[in-house]
Protein backbone atom coordinates (compact mmCIF):
# COMPACT_ATOMS: atom_id res chain seq x y z
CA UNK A 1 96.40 18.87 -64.29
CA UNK A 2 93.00 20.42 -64.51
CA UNK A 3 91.95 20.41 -67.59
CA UNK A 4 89.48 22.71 -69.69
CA UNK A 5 86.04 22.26 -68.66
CA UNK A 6 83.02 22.15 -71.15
CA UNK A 7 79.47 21.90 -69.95
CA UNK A 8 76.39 21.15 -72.13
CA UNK A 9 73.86 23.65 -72.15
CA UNK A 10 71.06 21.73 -73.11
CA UNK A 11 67.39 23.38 -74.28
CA UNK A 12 65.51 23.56 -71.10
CA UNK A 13 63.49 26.43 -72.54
CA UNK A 14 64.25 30.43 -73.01
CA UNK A 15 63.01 30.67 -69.23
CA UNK A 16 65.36 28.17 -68.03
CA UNK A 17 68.45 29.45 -69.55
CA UNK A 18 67.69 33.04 -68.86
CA UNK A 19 67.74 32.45 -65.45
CA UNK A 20 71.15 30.99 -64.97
CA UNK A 21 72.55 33.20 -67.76
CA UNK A 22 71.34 36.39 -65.65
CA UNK A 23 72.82 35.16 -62.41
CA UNK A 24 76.10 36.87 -61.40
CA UNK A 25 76.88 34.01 -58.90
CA UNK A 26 76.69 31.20 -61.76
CA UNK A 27 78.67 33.16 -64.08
CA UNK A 28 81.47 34.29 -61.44
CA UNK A 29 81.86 30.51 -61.49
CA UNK A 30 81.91 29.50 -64.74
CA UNK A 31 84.65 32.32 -64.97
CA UNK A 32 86.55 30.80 -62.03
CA UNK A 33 86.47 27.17 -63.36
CA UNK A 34 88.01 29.04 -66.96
CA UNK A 35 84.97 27.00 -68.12
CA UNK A 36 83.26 27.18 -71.68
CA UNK A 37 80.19 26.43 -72.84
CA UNK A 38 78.47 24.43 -75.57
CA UNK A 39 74.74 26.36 -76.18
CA UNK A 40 72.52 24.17 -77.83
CA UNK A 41 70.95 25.58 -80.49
CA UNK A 42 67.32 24.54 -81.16
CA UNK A 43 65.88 27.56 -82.37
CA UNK A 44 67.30 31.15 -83.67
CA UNK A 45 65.29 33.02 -81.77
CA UNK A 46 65.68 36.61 -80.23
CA UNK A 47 66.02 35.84 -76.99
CA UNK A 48 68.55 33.16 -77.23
CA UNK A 49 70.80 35.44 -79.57
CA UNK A 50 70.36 37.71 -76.32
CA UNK A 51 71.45 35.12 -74.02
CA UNK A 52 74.49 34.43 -75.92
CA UNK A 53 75.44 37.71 -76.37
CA UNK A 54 75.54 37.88 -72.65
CA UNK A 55 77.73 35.07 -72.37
CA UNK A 56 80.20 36.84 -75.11
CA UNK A 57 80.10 39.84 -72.65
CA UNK A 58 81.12 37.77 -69.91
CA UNK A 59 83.89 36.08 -71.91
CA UNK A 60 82.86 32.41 -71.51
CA UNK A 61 84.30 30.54 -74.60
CA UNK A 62 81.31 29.21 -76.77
CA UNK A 63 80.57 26.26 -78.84
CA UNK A 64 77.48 26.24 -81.19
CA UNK A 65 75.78 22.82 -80.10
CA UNK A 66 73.48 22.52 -83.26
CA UNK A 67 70.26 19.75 -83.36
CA UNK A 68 67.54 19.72 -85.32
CA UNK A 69 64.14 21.38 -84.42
CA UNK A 70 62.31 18.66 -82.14
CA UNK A 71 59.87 18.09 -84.89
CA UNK A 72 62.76 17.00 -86.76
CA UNK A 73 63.95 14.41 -84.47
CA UNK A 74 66.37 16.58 -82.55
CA UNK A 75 69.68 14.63 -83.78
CA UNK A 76 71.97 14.76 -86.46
CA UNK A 77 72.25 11.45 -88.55
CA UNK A 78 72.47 10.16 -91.72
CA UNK A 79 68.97 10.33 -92.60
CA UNK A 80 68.99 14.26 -92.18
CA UNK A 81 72.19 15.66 -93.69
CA UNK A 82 70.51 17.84 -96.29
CA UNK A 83 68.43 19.21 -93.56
CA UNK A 84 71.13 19.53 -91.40
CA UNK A 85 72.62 21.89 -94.01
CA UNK A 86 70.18 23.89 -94.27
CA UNK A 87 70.48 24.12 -90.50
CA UNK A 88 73.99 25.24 -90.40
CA UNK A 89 73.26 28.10 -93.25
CA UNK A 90 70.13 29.32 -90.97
CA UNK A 91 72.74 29.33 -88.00
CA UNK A 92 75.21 31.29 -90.13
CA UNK A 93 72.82 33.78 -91.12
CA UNK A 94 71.07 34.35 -87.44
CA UNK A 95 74.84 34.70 -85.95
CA UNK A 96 75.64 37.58 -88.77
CA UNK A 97 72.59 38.87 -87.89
CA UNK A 98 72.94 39.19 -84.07
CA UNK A 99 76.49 39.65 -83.93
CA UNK A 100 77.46 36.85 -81.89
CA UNK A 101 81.17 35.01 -81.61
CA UNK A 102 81.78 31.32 -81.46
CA UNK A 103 84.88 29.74 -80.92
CA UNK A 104 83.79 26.13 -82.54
CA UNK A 105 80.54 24.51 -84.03
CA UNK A 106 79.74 21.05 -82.34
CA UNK A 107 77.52 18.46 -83.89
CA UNK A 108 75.40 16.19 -82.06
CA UNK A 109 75.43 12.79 -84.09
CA UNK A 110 72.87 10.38 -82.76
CA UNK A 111 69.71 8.28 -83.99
CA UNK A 112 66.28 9.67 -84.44
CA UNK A 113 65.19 8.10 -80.85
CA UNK A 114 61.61 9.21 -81.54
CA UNK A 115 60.65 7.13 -85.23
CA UNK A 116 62.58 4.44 -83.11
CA UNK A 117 60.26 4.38 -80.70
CA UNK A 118 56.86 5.20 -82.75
CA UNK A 119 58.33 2.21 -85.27
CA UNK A 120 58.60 -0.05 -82.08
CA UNK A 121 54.83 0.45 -81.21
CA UNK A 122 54.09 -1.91 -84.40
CA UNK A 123 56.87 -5.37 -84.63
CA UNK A 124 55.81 -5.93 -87.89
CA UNK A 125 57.22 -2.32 -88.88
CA UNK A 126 60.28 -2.58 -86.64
CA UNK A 127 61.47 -5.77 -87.78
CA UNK A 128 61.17 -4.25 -92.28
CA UNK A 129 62.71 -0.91 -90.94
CA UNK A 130 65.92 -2.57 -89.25
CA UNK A 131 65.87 -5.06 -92.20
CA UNK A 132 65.94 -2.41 -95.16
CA UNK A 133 68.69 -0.82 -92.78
CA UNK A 134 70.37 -3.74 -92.39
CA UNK A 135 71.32 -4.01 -96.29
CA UNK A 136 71.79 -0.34 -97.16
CA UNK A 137 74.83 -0.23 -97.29
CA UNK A 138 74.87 2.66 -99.54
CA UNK A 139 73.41 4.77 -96.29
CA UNK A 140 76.51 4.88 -94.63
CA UNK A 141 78.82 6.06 -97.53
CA UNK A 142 76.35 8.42 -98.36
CA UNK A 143 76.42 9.81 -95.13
CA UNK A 144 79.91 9.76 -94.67
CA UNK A 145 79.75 12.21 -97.72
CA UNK A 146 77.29 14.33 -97.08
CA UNK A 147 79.09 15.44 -93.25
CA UNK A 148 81.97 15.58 -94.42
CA UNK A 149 80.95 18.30 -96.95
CA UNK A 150 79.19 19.71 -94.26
CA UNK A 151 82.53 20.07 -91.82
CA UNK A 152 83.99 21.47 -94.76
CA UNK A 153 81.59 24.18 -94.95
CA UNK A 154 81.77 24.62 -91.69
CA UNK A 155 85.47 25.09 -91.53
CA UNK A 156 85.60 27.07 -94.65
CA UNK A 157 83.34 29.87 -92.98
CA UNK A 158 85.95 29.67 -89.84
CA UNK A 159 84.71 27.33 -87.21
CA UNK A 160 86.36 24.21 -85.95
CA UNK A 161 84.25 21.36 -85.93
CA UNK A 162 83.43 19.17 -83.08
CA UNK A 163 81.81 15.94 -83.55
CA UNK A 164 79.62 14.52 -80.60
CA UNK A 165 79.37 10.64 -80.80
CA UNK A 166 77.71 7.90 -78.65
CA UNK A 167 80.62 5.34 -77.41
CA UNK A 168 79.17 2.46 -79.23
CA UNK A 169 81.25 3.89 -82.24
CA UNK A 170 83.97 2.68 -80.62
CA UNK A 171 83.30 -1.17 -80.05
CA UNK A 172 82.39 -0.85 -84.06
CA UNK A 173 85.44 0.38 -85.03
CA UNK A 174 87.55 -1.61 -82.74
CA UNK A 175 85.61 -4.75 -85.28
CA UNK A 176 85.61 -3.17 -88.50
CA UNK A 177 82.27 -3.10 -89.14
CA UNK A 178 79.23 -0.08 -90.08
CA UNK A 179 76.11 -2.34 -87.90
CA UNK A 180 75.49 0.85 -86.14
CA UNK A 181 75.65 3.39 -88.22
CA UNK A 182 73.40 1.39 -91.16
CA UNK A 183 70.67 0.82 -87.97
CA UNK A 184 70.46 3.71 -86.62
CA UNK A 185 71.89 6.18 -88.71
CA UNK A 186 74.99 7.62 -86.85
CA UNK A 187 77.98 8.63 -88.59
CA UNK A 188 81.46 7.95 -88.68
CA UNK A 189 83.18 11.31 -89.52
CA UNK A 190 85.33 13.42 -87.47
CA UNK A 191 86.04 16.88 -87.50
CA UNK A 192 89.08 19.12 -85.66
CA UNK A 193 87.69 17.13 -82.22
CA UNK A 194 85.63 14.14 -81.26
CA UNK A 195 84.06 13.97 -78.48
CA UNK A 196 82.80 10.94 -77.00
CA UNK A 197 79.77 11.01 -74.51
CA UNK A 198 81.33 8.47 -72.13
CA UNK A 199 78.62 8.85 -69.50
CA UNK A 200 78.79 5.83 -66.26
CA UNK A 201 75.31 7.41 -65.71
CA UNK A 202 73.79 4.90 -68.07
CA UNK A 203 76.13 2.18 -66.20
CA UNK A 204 76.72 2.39 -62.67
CA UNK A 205 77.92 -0.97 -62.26
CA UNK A 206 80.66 -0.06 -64.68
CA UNK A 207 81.13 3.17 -62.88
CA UNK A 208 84.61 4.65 -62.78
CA UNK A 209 85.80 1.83 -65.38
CA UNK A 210 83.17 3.79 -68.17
CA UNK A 211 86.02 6.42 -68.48
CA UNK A 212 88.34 4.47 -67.96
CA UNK A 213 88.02 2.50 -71.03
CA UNK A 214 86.65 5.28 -73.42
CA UNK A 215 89.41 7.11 -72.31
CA UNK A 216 92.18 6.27 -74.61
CA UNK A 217 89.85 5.91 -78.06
CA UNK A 218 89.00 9.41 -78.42
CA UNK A 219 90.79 12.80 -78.42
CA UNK A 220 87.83 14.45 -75.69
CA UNK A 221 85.71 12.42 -72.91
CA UNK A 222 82.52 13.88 -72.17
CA UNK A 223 81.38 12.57 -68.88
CA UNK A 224 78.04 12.67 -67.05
CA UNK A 225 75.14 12.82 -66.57
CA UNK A 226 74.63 15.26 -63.59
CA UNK A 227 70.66 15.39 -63.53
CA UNK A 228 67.68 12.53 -63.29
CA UNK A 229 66.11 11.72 -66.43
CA UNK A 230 62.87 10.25 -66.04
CA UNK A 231 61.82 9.98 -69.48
CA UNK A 232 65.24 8.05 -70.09
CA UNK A 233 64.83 6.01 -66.83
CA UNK A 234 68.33 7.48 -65.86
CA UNK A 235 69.47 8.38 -62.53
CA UNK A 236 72.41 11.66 -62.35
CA UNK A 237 75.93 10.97 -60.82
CA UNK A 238 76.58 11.76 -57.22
CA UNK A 239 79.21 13.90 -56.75
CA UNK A 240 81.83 11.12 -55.78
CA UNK A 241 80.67 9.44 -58.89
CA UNK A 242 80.76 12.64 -60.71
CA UNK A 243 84.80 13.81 -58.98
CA UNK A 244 85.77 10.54 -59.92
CA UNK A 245 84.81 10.38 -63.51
CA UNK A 246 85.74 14.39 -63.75
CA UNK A 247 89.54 12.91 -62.21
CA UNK A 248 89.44 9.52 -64.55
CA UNK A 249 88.47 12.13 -67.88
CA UNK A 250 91.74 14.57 -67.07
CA UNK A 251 94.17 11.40 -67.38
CA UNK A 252 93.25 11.28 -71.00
CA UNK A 253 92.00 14.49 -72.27
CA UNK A 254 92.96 18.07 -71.77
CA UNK A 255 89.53 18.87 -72.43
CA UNK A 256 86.93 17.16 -70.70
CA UNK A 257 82.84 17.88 -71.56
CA UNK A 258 80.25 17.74 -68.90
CA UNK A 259 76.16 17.05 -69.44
CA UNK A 260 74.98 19.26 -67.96
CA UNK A 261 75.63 22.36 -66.85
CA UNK A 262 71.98 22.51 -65.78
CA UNK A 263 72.36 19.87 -63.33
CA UNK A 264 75.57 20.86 -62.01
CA UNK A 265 73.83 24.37 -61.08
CA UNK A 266 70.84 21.95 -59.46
CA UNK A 267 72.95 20.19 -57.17
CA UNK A 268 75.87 23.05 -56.29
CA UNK A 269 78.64 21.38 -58.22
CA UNK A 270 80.43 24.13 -59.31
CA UNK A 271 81.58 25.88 -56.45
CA UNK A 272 82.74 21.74 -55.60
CA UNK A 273 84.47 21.74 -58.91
CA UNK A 274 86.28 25.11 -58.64
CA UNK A 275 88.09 23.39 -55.12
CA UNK A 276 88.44 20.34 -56.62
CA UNK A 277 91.97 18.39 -56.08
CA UNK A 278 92.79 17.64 -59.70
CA UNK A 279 95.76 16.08 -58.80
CA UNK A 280 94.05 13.38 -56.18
CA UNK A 281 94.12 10.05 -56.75
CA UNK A 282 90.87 8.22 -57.08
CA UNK A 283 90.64 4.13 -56.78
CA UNK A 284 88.20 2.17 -59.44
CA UNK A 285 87.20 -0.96 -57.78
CA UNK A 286 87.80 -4.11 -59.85
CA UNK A 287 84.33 -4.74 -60.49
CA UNK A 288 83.54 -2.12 -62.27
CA UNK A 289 86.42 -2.14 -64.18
CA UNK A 290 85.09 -5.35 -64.90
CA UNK A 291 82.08 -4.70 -65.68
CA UNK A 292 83.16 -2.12 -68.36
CA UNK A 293 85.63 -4.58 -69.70
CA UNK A 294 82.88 -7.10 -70.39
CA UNK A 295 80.16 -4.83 -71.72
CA UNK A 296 82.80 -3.68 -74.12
CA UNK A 297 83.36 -6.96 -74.81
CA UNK A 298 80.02 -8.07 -75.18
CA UNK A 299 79.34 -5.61 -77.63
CA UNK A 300 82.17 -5.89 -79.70
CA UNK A 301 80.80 -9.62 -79.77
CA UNK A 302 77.35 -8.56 -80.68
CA UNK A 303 78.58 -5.92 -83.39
CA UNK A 304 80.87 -8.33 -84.80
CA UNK A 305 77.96 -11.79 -85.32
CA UNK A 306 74.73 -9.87 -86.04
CA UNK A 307 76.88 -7.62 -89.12
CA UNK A 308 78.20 -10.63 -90.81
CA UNK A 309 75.13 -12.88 -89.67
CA UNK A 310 73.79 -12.67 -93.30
CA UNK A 311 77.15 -14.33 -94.59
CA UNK A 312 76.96 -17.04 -91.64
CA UNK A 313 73.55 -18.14 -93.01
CA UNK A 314 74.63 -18.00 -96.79
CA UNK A 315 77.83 -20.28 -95.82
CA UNK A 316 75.41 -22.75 -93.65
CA UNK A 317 73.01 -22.98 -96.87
CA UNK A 318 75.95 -23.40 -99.06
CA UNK A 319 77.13 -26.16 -96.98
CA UNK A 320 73.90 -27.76 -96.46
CA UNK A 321 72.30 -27.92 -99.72
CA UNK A 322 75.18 -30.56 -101.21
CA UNK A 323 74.67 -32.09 -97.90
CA UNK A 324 71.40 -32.71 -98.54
CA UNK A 325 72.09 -33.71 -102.07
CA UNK A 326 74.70 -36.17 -101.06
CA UNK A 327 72.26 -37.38 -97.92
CA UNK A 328 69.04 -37.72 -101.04
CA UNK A 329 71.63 -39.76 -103.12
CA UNK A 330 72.81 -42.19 -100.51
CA UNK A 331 69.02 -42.52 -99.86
CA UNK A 332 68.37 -43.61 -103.32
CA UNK A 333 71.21 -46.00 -103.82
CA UNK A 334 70.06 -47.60 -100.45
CA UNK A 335 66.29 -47.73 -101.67
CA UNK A 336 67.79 -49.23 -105.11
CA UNK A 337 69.76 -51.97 -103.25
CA UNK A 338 66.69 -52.82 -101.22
CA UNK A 339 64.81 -53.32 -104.55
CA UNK A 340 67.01 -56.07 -106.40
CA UNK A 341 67.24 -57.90 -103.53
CA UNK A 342 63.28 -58.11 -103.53
């Protein structure tokens, strides 16, 4: 069955986004597909309240995608929540104020990419930051706390709450441990939905068998991406790749997301999408079903060692030091026989 399309709006710029919003041929489309639409929400500016309150006239369903200004790393994570807060009660206030309807609020839970990479630049700095991370274990249940109250809040002033996570969440689950989320500051809460963005883009080896295996550990599959990124050194899904994925998404979830809608405009997917065959079969070749079974395996593998590491090395010492001992003793006794017979 087809199921309920989402796209990703993301912040290309005011210009950008008034130029699709304004075109009658884009929107006649979105309204064919019975698509909605989750606006990210960067800034709470005049024009975008304008923008949305087009889309409200054209009655596309909306999510409130909210981030953090750029200068603020973009992301939601644990290192933000109080700021992310305070985002959420700006957002509040500039809907009031405009008049604008949402049908959910979605929040985009990822590291702070940027004071990755700047920390990077120096290996010195790197190496203390992941450390200090490494043993904070206080970070995550502190986190935990703090978005939790914030869905709360959220919910309380009527919104459903989606929660946008990357799919490594699920290979730490799957081994009971909080690696991830002390590293790099993502956080394991869920709200009415989650969403996870289980995008082949970032795997084409894996291809088809990316949703494939995400598939069944979440309640929504996001799939994508549609457009190059340069910056990221990722190349968009063609649009057997993207069918496929779009076909391999509807087995599991009755709502599938797509990043982005931008590209999908770029490359004339959604006239493709609107005839789309949703009940075709599509075939997954075994590699790449193998190759997403062993990355998934991998990193399960990786998650698992490097979060109990510290108690491999404590057990080694504790087994080595009487070792040792017993080693330095047999030493002396042999030294002491060596000596009488002298």
């Amino acid at each position: 069955m087809q199921p309920q399309i989402f796209f990703a709006c993301c912040d290309q710029g005011m210009a950008d986004m008034e130029s699709w919003v304004g075109n009658p041929e884009v929107i006649s489309q979105l309204q064919g597909l019975h698509a909605g639409l989750a606006v990210e929400i960067s800034d709470f500016s005049a024009e975008r309240a304008k923008a949305v309150c087009q889309l409200n006239e054209a009655g596309i369903p909306l999510t409130a995608w909210l981030v953090m200004s750029r200068q603020e790393g973009h992301y939601l994570n644990g290192f933000n929540a109080p700021q992310a807060e305070e985002r959420f009660e700006e957002f509040a206030k500039w809907t009031r104020e405009n008049g604008l309807k949402w049908g959910a609020v979605g929040l985009d839970i990822e590291p702070n990419f940027d004071q990755l990479k700047a920390a990077s630049q120096h290996k010195g700095r790197f190496l203390w930051l992941l450390t200090k991370r490494f043993f904070d274990y206080g970070e995550v249940e502190r986190g935990r706390e703090a978005y939790a109250a914030l869905i709360k809040r959220i919910q309380a002033a009527g919104y459903p709450v989606q929660t946008y996570q990357m799919p490594f969440l699920a290979e730490e689950r799957a081994v009971h441990s909080t690696l991830i989320e002390r590293l790099f500051g993502i956080v394991d809460v869920r709200g009415n939905e989650e969403v996870l963005m289980a995008y082949s883009s970032f795997n084409h080896a894996a291809g088809g068998g990316v949703p494939l295996m995400y598939g069944p550990q979440t309640q929504t599959l996001a799939v994508g991406i549609t457009s190059d990124d340069k910056a990221a050194g990722l190349t968009g899904l063609s649009w057997d790749e993207f069918s496929r994925d779009l076909i391999v998404g509807a087995h599991f979830s009755r709502v599938v997301g797509v990043y982005s809608l931008e590209g999908c405009i770029r490359y004339g997917y959604l006239p493709r999408m609107i005839a789309l065959d949703w009940g075709q079969t599509v075939t997954i070749p075994a590699g790449q079903v193998a190759a997403a079974q062993k990355f998934d395996k991998h990193a399960r593998h990786a998650i698992w060692i490097f979060s109990r590491l510290p108690y491999v090395v404590i057990a080694l010492l504790v087994l080595a030091i009487p070792f040792a001992w017993w080693l330095s003793r047999r030493e002396k006794r042999r030294n002491a026989r060596a000596a009488e017979i002298a």
